[in-house]
Protein backbone atom coordinates (compact mmCIF):
# COMPACT_ATOMS: atom_id res chain seq x y z
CA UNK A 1 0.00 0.00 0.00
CA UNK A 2 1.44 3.98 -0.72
CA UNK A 3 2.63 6.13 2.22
CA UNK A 4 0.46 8.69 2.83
CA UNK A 5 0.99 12.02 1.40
CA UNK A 6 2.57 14.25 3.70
CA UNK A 7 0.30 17.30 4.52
CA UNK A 8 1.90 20.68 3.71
CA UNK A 9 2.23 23.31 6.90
CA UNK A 10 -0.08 25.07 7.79
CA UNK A 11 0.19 29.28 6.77
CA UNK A 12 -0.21 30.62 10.08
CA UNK A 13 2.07 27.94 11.86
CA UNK A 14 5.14 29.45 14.24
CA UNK A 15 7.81 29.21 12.72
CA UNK A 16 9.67 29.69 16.65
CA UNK A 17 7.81 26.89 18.07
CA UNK A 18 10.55 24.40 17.73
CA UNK A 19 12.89 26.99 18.98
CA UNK A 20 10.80 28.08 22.25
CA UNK A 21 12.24 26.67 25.29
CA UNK A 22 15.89 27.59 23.62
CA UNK A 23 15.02 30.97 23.45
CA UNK A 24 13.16 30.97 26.53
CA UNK A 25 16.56 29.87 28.12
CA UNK A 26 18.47 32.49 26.80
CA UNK A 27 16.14 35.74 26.48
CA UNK A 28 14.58 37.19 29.82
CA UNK A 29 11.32 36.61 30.67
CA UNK A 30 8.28 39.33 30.42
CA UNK A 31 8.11 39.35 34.14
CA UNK A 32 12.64 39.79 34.32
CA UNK A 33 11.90 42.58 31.94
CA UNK A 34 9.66 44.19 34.05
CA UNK A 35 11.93 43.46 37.49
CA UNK A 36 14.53 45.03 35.47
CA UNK A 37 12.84 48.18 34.53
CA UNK A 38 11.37 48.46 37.83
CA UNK A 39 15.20 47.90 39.50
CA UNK A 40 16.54 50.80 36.98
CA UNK A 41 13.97 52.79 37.78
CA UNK A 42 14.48 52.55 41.64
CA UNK A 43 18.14 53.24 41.00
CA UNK A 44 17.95 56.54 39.10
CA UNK A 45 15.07 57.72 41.41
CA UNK A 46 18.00 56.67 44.19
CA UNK A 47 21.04 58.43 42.49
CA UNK A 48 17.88 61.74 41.54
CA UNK A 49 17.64 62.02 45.44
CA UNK A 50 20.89 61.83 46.64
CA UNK A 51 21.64 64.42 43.97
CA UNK A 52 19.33 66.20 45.24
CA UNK A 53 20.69 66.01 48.72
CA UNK A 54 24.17 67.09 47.80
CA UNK A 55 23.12 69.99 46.00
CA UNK A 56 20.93 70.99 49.43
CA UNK A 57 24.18 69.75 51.69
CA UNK A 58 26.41 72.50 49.51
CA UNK A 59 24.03 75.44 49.91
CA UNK A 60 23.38 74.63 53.55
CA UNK A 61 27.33 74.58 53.89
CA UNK A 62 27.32 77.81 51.47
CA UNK A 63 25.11 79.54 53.59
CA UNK A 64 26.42 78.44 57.05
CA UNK A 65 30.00 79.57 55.90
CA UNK A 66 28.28 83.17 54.61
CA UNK A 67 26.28 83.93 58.00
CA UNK A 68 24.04 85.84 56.16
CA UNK A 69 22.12 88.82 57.84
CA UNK A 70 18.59 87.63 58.58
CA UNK A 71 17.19 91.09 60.04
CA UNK A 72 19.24 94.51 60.74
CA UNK A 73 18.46 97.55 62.64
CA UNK A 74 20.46 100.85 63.60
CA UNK A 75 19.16 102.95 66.74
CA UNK A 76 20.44 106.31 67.57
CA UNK A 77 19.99 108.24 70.42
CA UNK A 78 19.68 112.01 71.10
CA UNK A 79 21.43 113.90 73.54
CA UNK A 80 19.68 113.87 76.67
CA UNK A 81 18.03 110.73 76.39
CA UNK A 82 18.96 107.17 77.38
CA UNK A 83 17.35 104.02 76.19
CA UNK A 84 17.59 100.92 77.56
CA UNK A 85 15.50 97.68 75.48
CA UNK A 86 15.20 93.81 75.50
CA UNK A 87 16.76 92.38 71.99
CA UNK A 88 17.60 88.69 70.63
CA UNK A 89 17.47 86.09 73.04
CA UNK A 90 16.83 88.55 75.80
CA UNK A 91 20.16 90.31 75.55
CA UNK A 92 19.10 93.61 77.21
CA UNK A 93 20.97 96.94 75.68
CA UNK A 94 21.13 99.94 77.16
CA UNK A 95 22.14 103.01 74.79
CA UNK A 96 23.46 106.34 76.38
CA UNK A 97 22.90 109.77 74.96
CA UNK A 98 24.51 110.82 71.81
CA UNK A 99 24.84 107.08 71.00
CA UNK A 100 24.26 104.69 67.73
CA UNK A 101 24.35 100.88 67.46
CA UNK A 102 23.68 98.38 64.56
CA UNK A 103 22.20 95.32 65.38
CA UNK A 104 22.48 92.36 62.84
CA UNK A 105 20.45 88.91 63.97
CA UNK A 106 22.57 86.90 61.41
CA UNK A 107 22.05 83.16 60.44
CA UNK A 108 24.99 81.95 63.42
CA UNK A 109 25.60 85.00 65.07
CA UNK A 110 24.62 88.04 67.16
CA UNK A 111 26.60 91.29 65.78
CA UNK A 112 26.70 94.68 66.86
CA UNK A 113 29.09 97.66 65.76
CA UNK A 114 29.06 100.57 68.14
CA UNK A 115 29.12 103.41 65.47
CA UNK A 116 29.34 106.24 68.20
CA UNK A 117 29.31 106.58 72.34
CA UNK A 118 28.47 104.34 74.42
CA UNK A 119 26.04 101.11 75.51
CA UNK A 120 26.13 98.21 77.96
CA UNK A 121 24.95 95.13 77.36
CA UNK A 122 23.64 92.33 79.60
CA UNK A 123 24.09 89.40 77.41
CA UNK A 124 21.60 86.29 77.68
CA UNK A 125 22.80 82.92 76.69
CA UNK A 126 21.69 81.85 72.99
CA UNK A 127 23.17 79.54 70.67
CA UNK A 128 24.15 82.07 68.41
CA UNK A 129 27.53 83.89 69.95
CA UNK A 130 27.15 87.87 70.42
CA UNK A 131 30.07 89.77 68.99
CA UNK A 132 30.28 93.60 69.58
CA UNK A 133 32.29 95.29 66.57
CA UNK A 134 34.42 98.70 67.34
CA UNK A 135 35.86 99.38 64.29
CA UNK A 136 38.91 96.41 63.31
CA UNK A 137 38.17 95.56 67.10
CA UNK A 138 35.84 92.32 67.89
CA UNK A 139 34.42 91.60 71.36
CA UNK A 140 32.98 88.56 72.05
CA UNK A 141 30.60 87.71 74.91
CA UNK A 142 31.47 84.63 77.20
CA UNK A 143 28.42 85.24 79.24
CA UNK A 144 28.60 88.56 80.64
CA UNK A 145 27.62 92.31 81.27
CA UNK A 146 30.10 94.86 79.77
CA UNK A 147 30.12 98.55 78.65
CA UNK A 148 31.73 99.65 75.43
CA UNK A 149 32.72 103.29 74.96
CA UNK A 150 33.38 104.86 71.71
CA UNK A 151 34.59 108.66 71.68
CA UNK A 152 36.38 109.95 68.30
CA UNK A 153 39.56 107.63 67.23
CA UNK A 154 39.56 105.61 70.53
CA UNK A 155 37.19 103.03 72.17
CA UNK A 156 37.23 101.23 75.81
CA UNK A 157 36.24 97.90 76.91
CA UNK A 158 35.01 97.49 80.55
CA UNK A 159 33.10 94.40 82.18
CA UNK A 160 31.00 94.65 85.09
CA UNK A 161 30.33 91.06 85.31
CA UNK A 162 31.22 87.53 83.72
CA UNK A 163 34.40 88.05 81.11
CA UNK A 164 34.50 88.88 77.66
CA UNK A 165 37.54 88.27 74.89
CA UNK A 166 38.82 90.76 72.74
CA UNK A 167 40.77 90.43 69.28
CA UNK A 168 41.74 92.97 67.23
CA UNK A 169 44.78 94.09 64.97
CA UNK A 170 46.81 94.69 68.12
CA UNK A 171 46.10 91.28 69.20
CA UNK A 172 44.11 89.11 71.69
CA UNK A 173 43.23 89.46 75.15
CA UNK A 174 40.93 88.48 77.82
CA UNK A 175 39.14 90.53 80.94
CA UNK A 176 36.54 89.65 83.63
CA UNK A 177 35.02 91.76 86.41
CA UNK A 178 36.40 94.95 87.36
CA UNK A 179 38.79 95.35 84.31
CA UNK A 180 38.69 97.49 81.68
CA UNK A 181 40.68 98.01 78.53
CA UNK A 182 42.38 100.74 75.50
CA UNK A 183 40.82 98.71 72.14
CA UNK A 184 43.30 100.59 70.39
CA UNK A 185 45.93 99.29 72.32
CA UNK A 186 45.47 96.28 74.38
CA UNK A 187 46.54 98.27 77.48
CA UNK A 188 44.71 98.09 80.79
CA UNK A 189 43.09 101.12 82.01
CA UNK A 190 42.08 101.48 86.09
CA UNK A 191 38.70 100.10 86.62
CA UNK A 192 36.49 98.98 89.57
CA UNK A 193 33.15 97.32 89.67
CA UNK A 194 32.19 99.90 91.75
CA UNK A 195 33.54 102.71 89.53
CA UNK A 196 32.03 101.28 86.56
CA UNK A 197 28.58 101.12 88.87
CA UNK A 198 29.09 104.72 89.34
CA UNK A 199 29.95 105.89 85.82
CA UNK A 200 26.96 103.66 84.13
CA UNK A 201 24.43 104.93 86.47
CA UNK A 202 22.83 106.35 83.04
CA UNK A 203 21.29 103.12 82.15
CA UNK A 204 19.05 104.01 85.35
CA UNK A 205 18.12 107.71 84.35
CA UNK A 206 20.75 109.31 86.53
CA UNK A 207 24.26 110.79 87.26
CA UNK A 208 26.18 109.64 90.24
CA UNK A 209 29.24 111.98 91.30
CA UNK A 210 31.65 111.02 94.33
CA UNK A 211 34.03 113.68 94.73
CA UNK A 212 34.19 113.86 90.65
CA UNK A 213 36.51 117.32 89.08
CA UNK A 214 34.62 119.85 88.33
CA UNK A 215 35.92 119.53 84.86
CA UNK A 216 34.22 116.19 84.54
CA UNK A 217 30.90 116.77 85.84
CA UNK A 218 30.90 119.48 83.17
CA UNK A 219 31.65 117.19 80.55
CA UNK A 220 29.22 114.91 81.71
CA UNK A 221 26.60 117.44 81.97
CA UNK A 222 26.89 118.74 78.26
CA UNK A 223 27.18 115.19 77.31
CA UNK A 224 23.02 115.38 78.32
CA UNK A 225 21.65 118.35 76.60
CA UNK A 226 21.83 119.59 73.17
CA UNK A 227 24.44 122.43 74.27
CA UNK A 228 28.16 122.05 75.68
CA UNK A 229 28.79 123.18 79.38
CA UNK A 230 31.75 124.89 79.71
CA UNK A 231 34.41 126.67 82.30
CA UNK A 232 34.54 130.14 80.86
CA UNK A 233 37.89 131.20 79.59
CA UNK A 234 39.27 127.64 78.71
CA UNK A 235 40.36 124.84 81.21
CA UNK A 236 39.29 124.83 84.89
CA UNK A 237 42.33 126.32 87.00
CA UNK A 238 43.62 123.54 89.99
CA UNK A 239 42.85 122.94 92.57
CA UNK A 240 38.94 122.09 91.17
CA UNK A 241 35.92 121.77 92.85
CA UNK A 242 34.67 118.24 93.32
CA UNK A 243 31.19 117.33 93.81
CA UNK A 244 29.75 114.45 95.06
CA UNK A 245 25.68 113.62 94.96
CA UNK A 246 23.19 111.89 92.76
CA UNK A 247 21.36 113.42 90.27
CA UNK A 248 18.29 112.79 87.35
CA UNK A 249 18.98 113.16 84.15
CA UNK A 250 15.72 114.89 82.86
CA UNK A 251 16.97 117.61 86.15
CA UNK A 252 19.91 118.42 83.94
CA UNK A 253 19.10 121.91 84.10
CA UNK A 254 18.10 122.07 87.52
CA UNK A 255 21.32 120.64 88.64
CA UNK A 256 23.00 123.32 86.49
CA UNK A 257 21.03 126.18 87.90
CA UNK A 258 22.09 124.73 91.34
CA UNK A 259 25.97 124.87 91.24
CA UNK A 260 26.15 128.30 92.44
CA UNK A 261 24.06 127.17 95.55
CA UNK A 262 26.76 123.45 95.61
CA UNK A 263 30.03 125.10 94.95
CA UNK A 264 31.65 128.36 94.69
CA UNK A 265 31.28 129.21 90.95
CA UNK A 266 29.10 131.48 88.69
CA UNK A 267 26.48 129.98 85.92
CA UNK A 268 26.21 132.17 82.51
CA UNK A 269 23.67 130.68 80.09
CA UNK A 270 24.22 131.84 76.45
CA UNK A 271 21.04 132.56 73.86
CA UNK A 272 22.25 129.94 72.08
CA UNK A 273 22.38 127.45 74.92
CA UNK A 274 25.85 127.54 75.66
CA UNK A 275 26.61 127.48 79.11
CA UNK A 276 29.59 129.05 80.76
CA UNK A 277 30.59 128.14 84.30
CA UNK A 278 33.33 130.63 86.10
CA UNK A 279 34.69 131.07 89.82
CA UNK A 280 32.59 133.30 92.14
């Protein structure tokens, strides 16, 4: 009997069929595609982030190393009248007459230049450090009360409590309690607590005098008005007159009307406010 014909293939047969688990063994698999994709996917959202984070890490680093200012603010006093006020952190500042300060809240620090006279500050602990700027001159706060005096070319440190360290083109140098100091110079000037007490009495509205020249109490007294008070025909002759007392500010003028009655001497008050002080 014949063999059969053999039946041609059928048209839409796969051609891969006999070739499917060979290619199955060496091609991935729908789902390894998709575990792949999924992995890469993961990995550049990964690498996206930490970019991300390194770019944030450098500004942070940028901005740390800049300090930037965060909020400034410049007060100035006229003659006559004192200000005292609570600031950053509860640093309380206390501004005499004829005084300006700057205050800059910064991003790590607590500045403040001391553009003319004087102020005392009662520094409150904060993690930002306070620095005090007088001109090239830095002054740093190690927990402390202090007065800095600024009059023309030359500037003073003194510290009523705590200590404080200064650095400046002349150099470095600490100073607690009872010590004060030439910025210019580095050089200790004499200073008490009790003689700083005396000569910051301003911060409390008034002028304390113990046995003070004559030529200093009439400093001290034009430093508080808006005219000079003066010993008529240039500088007070020796031996002065000392005077000793405590006074109010706002009685200024009282006090000046009064020296006649205190101390030998004779008051002259000019039109333009000028007041001349002689011997009686």
């Amino acid at each position: 009997m014949p063999p059969a014909p053999a039946r041609p293939p059928q048209a839409d047969a796969d051609p891969f069929v006999p070739f499917e688990d060979a290619l199955r063994a060496r091609l991935p698999s729908r789902e390894d595609i998709l575990r792949e994709a999924k992995a890469q996917s993961a990995q550049r959202r990964l690498r996206r982030r930490r970019g991300a984070a390194a770019v944030c890490v450098a500004l942070c680093a940028g901005l740390w190393a800049w300090n930037p200012v965060l909020k400034e603010r410049t007060v100035v006093v006229a003659a006559g009248a004192p200000r005292a006020w609570t600031a950053h952190a509860g640093t309380v500042v206390a501004l005499d007459s004829r005084s300006s300060l700057t205050m800059q809240l910064r991003l790590r620090s607590r500045d403040l230049r001391l553009n003319a006279g004087q102020a005392v500050l009662d520094v409150a602990a904060d993690w930002r450090p306070l620095r005090v700027h007088v001109g090239d001159t830095v002054i740093r706060d190690i927990g402390t009360v202090f007065r800095v005096r600024r009059e023309g070319d030359g500037a003073q440190v003194a510290v009523l409590e705590g200590r404080v360290e200064v650095s400046g083109p002349s150099g470095r140098a600490e100073l607690g309690a009872g010590q004060a100091l030439d910025l210019g110079t580095l050089r200790p000037l004499p200073a008490s607590v009790a003689a700083l007490e005396r000569e910051t009495a301003w911060r409390e509205g008034r002028l304390r005098f113990d046995g003070t020249p004559l030529s200093e109490v009439l400093a001290l007294l034009g430093h508080y008005r808006a005219a000079p008070v003066r010993w008529a025909g240039g500088p007070v002759p020796g031996p002065e007159p000392r005077l000793s007392g405590e006074y109010r500010i706002r009685d200024v003028e009282a006090l000046i009307d009064s020296l006649p009655a205190i101390l030998p001497l004779r008051v002259e008050r000019r039109p333009d406010g000028l007041v001349l002080v002689s011997a009686r």
